[in-house]
Protein backbone atom coordinates (compact mmCIF):
# COMPACT_ATOMS: atom_id res chain seq x y z
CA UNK A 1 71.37 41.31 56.98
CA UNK A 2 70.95 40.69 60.84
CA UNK A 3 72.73 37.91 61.15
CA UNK A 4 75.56 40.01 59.68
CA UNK A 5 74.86 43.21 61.42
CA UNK A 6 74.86 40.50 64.72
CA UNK A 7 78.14 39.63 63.82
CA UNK A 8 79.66 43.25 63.68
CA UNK A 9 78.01 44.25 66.73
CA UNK A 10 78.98 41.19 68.98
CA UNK A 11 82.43 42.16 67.58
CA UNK A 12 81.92 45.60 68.88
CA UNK A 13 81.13 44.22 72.51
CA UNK A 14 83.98 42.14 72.22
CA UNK A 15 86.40 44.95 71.62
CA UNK A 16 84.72 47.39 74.40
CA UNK A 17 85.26 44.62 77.17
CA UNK A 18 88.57 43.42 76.13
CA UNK A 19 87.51 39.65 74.59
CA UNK A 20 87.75 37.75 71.51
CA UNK A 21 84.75 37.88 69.10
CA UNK A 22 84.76 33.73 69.67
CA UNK A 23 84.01 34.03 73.27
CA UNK A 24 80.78 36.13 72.58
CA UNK A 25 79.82 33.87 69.81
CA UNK A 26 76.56 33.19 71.70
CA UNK A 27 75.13 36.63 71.23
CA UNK A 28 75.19 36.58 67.64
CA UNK A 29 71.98 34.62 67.73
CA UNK A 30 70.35 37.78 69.09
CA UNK A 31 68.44 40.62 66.76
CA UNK A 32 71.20 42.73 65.83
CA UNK A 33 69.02 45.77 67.22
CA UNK A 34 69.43 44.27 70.29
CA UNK A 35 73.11 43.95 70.50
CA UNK A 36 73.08 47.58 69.33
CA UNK A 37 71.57 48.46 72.34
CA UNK A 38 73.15 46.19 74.75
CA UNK A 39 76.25 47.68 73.32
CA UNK A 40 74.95 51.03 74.17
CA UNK A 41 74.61 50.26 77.60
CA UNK A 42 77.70 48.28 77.64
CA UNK A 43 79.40 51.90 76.82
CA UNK A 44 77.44 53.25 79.35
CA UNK A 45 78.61 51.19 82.25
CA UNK A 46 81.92 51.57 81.46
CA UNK A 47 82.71 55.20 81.10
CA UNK A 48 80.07 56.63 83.13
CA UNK A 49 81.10 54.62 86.05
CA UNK A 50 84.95 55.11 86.18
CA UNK A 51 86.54 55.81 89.20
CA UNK A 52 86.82 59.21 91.08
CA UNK A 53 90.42 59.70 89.93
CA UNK A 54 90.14 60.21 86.47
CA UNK A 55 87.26 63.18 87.35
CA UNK A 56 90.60 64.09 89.80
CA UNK A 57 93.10 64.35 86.94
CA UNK A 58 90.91 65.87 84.33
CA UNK A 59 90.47 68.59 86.28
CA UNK A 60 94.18 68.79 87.26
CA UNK A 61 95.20 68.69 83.20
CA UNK A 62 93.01 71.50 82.85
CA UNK A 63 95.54 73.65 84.96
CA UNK A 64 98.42 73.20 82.87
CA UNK A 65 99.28 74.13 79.31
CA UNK A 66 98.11 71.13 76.83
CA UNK A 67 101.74 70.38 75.98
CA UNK A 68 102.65 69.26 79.98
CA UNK A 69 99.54 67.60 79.71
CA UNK A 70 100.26 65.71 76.82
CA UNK A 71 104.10 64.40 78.47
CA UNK A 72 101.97 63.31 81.56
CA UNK A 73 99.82 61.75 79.18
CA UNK A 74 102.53 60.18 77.53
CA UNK A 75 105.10 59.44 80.59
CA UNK A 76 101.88 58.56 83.34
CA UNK A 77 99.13 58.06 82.22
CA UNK A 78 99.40 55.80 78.47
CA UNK A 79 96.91 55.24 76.45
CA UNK A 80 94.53 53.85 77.83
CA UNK A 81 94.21 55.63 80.52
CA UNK A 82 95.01 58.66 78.19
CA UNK A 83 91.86 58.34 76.27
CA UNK A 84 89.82 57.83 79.58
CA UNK A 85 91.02 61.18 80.95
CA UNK A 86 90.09 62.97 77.68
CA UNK A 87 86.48 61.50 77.72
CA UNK A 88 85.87 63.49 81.05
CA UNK A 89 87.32 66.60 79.26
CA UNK A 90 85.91 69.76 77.31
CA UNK A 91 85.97 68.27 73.81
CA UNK A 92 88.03 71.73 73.12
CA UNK A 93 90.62 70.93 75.68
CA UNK A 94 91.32 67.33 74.51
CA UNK A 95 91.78 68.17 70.99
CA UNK A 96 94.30 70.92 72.14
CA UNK A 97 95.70 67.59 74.14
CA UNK A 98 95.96 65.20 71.22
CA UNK A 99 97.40 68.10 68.72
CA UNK A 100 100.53 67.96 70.84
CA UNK A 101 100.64 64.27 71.15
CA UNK A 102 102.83 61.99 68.69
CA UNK A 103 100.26 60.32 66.19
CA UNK A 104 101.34 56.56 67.01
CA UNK A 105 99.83 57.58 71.04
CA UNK A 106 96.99 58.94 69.53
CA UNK A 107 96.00 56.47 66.92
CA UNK A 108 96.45 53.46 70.17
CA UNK A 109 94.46 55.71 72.44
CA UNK A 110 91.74 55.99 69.96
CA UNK A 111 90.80 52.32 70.81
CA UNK A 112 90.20 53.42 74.27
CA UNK A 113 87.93 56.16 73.85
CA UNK A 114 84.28 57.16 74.86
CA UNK A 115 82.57 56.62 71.83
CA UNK A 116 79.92 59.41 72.79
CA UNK A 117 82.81 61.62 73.17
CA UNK A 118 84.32 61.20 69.49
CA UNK A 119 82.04 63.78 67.12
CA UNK A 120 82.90 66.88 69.19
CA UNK A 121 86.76 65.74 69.23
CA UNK A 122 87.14 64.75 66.01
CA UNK A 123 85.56 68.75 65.16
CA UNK A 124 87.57 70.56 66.35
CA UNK A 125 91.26 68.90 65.63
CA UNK A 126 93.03 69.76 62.38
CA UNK A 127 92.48 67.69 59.23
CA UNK A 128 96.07 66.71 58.81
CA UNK A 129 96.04 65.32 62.30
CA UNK A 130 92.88 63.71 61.11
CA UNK A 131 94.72 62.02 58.23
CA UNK A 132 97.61 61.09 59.74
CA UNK A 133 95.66 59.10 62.62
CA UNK A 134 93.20 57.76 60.22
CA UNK A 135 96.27 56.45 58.15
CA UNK A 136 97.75 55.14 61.20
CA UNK A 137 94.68 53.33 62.70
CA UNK A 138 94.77 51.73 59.39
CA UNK A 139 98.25 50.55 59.18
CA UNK A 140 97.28 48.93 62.44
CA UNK A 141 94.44 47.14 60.72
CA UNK A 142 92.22 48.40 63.09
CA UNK A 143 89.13 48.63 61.42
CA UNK A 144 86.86 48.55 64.64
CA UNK A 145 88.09 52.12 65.67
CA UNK A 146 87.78 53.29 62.15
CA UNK A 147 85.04 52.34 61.88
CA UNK A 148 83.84 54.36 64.79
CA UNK A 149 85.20 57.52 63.38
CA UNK A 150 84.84 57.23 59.87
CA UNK A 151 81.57 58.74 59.63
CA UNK A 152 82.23 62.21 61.34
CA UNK A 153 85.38 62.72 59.09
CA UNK A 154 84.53 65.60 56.19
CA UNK A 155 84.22 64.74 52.78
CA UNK A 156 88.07 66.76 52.74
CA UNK A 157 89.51 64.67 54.85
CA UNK A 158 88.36 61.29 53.76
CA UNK A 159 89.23 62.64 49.87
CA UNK A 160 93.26 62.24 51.27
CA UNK A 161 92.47 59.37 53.54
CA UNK A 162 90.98 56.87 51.40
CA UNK A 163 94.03 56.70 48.91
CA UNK A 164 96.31 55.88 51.30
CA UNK A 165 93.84 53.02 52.88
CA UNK A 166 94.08 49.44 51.66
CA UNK A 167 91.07 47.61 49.77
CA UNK A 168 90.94 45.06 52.50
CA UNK A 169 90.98 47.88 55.44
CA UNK A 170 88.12 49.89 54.03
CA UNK A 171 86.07 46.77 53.05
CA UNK A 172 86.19 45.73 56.92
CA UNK A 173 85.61 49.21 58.10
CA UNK A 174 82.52 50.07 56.18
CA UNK A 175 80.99 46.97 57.49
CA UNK A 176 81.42 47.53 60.98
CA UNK A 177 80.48 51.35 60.65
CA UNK A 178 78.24 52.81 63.61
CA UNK A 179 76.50 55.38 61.94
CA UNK A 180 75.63 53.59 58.24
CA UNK A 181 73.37 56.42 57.09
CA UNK A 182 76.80 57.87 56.03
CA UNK A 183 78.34 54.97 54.47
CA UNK A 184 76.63 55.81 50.96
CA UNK A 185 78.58 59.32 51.53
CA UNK A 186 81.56 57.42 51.63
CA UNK A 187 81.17 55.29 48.96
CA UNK A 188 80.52 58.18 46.70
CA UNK A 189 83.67 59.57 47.41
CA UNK A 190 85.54 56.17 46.69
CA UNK A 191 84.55 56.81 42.63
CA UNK A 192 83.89 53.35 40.72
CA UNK A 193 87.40 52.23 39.92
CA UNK A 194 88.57 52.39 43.59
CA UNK A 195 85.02 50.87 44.32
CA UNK A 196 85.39 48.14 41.64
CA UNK A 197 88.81 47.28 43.74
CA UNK A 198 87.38 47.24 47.33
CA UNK A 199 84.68 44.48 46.46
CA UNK A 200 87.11 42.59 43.89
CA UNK A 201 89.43 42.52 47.50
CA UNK A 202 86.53 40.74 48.74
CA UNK A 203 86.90 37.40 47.24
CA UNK A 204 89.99 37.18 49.49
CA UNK A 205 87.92 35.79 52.20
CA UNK A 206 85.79 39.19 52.81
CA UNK A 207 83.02 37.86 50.73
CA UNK A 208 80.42 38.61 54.05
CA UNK A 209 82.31 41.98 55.06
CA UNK A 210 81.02 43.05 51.17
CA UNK A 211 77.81 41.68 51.96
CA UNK A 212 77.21 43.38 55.09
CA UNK A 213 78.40 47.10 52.98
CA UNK A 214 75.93 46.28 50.79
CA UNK A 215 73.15 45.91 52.83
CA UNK A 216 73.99 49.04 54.91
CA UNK A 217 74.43 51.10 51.44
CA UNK A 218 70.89 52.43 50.12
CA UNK A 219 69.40 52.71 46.49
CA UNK A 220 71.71 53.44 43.63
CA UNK A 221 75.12 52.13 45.15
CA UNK A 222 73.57 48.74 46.51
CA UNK A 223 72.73 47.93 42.64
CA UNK A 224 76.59 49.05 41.94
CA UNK A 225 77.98 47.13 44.27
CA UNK A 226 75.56 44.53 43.39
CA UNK A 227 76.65 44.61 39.69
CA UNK A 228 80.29 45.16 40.59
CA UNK A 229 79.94 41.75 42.76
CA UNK A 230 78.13 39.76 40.11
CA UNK A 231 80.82 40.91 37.16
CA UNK A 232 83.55 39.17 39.20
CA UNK A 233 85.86 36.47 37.21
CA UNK A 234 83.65 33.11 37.44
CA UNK A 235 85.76 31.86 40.26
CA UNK A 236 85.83 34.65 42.32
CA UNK A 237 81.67 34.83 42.24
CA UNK A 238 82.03 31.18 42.62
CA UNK A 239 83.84 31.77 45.95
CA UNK A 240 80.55 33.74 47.10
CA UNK A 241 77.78 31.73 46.60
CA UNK A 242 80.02 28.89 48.31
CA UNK A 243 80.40 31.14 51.36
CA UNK A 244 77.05 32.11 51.38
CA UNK A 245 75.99 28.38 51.40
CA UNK A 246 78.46 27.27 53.79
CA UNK A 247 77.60 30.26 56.54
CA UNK A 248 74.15 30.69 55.32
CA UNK A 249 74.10 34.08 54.55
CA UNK A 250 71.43 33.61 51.75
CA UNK A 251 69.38 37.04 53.69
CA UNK A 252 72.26 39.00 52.45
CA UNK A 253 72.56 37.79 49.01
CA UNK A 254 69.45 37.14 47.44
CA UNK A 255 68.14 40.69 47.64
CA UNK A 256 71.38 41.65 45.81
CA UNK A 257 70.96 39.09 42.98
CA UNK A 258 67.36 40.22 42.65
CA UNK A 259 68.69 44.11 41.45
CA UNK A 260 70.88 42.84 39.09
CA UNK A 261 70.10 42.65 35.16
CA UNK A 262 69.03 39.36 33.55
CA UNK A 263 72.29 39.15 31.91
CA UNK A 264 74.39 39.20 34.91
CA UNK A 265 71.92 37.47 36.89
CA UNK A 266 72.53 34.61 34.32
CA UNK A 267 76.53 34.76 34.92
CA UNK A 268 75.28 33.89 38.76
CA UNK A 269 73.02 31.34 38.03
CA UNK A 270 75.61 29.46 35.66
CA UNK A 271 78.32 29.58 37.99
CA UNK A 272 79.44 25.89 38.96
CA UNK A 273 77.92 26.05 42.84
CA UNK A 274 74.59 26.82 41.40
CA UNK A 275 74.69 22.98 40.45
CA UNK A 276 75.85 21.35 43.57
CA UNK A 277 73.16 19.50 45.11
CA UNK A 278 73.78 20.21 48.01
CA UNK A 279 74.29 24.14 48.02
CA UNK A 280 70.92 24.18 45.82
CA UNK A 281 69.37 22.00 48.71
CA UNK A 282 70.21 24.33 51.58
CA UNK A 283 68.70 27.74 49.58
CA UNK A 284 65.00 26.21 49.52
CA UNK A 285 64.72 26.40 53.62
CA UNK A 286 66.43 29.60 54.20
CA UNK A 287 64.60 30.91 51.52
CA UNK A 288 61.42 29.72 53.40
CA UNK A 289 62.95 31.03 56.86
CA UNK A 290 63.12 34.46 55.03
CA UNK A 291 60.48 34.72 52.80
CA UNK A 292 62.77 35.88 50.07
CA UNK A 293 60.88 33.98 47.17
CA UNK A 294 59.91 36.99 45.14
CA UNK A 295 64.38 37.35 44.91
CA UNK A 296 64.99 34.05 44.37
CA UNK A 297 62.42 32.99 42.09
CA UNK A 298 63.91 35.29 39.08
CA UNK A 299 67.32 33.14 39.51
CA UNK A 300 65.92 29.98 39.77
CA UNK A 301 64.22 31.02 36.01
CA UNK A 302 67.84 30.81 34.73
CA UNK A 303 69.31 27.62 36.55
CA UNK A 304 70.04 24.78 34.40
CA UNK A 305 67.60 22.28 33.78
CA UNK A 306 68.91 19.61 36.48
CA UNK A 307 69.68 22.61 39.20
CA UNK A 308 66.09 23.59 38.61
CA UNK A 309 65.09 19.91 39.10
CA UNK A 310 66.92 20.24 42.49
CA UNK A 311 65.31 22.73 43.32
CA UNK A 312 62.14 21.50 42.53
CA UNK A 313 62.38 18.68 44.56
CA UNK A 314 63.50 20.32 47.79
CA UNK A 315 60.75 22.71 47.84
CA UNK A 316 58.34 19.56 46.83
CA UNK A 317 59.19 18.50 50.61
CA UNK A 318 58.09 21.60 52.35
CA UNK A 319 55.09 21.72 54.90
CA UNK A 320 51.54 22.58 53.99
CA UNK A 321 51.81 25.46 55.80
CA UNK A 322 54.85 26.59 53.81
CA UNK A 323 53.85 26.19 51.14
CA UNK A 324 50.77 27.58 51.74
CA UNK A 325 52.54 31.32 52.65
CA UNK A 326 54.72 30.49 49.07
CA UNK A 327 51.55 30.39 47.76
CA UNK A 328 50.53 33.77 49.14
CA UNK A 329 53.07 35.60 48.12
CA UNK A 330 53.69 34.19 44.40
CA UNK A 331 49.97 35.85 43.96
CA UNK A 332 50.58 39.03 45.93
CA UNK A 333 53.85 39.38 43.62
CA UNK A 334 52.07 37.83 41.02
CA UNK A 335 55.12 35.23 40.47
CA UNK A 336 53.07 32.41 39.04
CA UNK A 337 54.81 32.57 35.66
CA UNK A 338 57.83 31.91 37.29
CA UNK A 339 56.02 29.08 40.10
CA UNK A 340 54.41 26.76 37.68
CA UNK A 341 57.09 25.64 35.62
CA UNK A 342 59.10 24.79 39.07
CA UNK A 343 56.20 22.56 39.85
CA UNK A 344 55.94 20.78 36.81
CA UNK A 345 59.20 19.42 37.15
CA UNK A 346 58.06 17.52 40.57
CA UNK A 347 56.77 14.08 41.10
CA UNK A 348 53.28 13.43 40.43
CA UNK A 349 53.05 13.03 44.41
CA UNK A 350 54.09 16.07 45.15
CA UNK A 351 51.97 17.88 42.29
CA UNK A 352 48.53 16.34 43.75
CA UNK A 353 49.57 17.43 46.74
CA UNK A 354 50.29 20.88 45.61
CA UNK A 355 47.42 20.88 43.86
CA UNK A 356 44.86 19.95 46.95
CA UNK A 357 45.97 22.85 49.00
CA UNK A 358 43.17 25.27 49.80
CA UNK A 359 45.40 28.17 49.00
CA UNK A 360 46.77 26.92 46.01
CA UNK A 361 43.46 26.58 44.46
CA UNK A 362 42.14 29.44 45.71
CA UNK A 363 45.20 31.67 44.01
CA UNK A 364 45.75 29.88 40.79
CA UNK A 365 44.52 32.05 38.14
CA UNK A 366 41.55 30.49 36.61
């Protein structure tokens, strides 16, 4: 998940400082927990030190009645410089603002506004206002600022918003969310046919976005989504495991494919990419990089003969010392069922090798 989750928050940065996600590329090589905090700060610098003159005309809208100060917001100010103003007011006073402004303003000055400042906002303004900019910031694809405010909408509100919300837009959303402790709230509220449609609008090149929901989801709905995922038409799955490969995202799916029952487990490991040699290549190493053998060792169990042969060899080519922490956790899972078959389809070479290693011998049950 953190190379995902580093993804979504260098995308994040990008939108608070005005760039494209491309020219921040660099920082998605960082722990995502990192980012989150650099992007903390990043909010920091930039609306606690704004100039003097918005303190000057916050205080000055605070003088008239909230419909003149929503035509100066409108006629002066825009929105930008809108939603600046109303981060330096009484959460009270801007919504009292933004109820009198026309929902198209609002839904563009949303973009611009101090994150910090959204919970007590979004409290106090009326859910029909709530809909109708939620529906707007959607028709405006803009999932980044949804994805902001999603979580502080009430179960009422998001009940009317998510039927008028396409697949796509709240597949994107949920994966950029800021708070994800409330993204299993969410789901909840989707039901399982709408759910069954947001990951099916996946295979339409969001195959990562429904990877990065369903790491941020916890307990029951990561196995639905899971299952939901893995009972895709063959070519749509297919789709998956070929973007996984191709942008290595093997973290995010593995520990999916690990909840899911034998029966569709065996749909994924028959699917066509499962036997190119050189997608079943690239899994041994970032399966080593993660230690994610105890998830991938049930799938490779259902591979075809010749994938499993694949397999076999790459993982015949590790190091010692990789193979020596495979070994360790095959016996802490106790895996070796599922291990010693793998090795018998390798080289005699690479068996005696195997086979001499201190922790190998040590762990094989006698």
């Amino acid at each position: 998940m953190d190379k995902l989750l580093g993804r979504a928050e260098t995308e994040k940065i990008a939108r608070l400082l005005g760039r494209e996600p491309d020219e921040l590329a660099f920082l998605s090589a960082l722990p995502a927990d990192d980012l989150r905090r650099l992007r903390e700060q990043t909010v920091a610098a930039l609306f606690d030190g704004t100039p003097e003159m918005l303190d000057r005309i916050a205080r000055a809208t605070k003088l008239v009645p909230a419909g003149v100060a929503a035509a100066i917001s409108q006629k002066a100010l825009g929105p930008r410089l809108a939603a600046a103003v109303a981060g330096k007011l009484e959460p009270a006073r801007a919504a009292d603002i933004i109820e009198k402004l026309p929902v198209a303003f609002t839904a563009e000055s949303c973009a611009h506004l101090d994150p910090r400042r959204i919970p007590g906002i979004v409290d106090r303004l009326d859910e029909n206002l709530l809909v109708r900019v939620s529906v707007a910031l959607a028709e405006r694809g803009d999932h980044l600022t949804m994805g902001r405010f999603v979580a502080h909408l009430r179960d009422s509100a998001l009940e009317r918003i998510l039927p008028q919300v396409e697949d796509k837009v709240v597949l994107k959303t949920g994966s950029v969310i800021d708070l994800p402790q409330h993204l299993n709230r969410i789901v909840d509220l989707m039901g399982e046919e709408r759910l069954a449609r947001v990951v099916a609008s996946a295979a339409d090149g969001l195959w990562p976005e429904a990877l990065a929901v369903a790491g941020l989801v916890t307990g029951d709905q990561r196995t639905r989504i899971a299952t939901l995922a893995a009972r895709q038409p063959p070519e749509r799955l297919d789709s998956l495991v070929r973007t996984v490969a191709a942008q290595d995202l093997w973290e995010s799916l593995l520990p999916l494919v690990a909840l899911l029952s034998e029966d569709d487990r065996r749909a994924v490991a028959l699917l066509p990419s499962l036997s190119d040699p050189e997608i079943l290549t690239g899994i041994v190493p970032a399966v080593v990089s993660t230690g994610l053998w105890a998830e991938f060792l049930p799938l490779v169990e259902l591979l075809p003969t010749a994938s499993r042969e694949t397999i076999a060899t790459s993982a015949s080519t590790l190091t010692d010392d990789d193979l020596d922490a495979l070994a360790r956790e095959v016996d802490k899972r106790d895996l070796w069922e599922l291990v010693l078959p793998l090795v018998e389809l390798m080289d005699d070479a690479a068996k005696e090798r195997i086979f001499t290693l201190p922790s190998f011998q040590d762990q094989t049950p006698g």
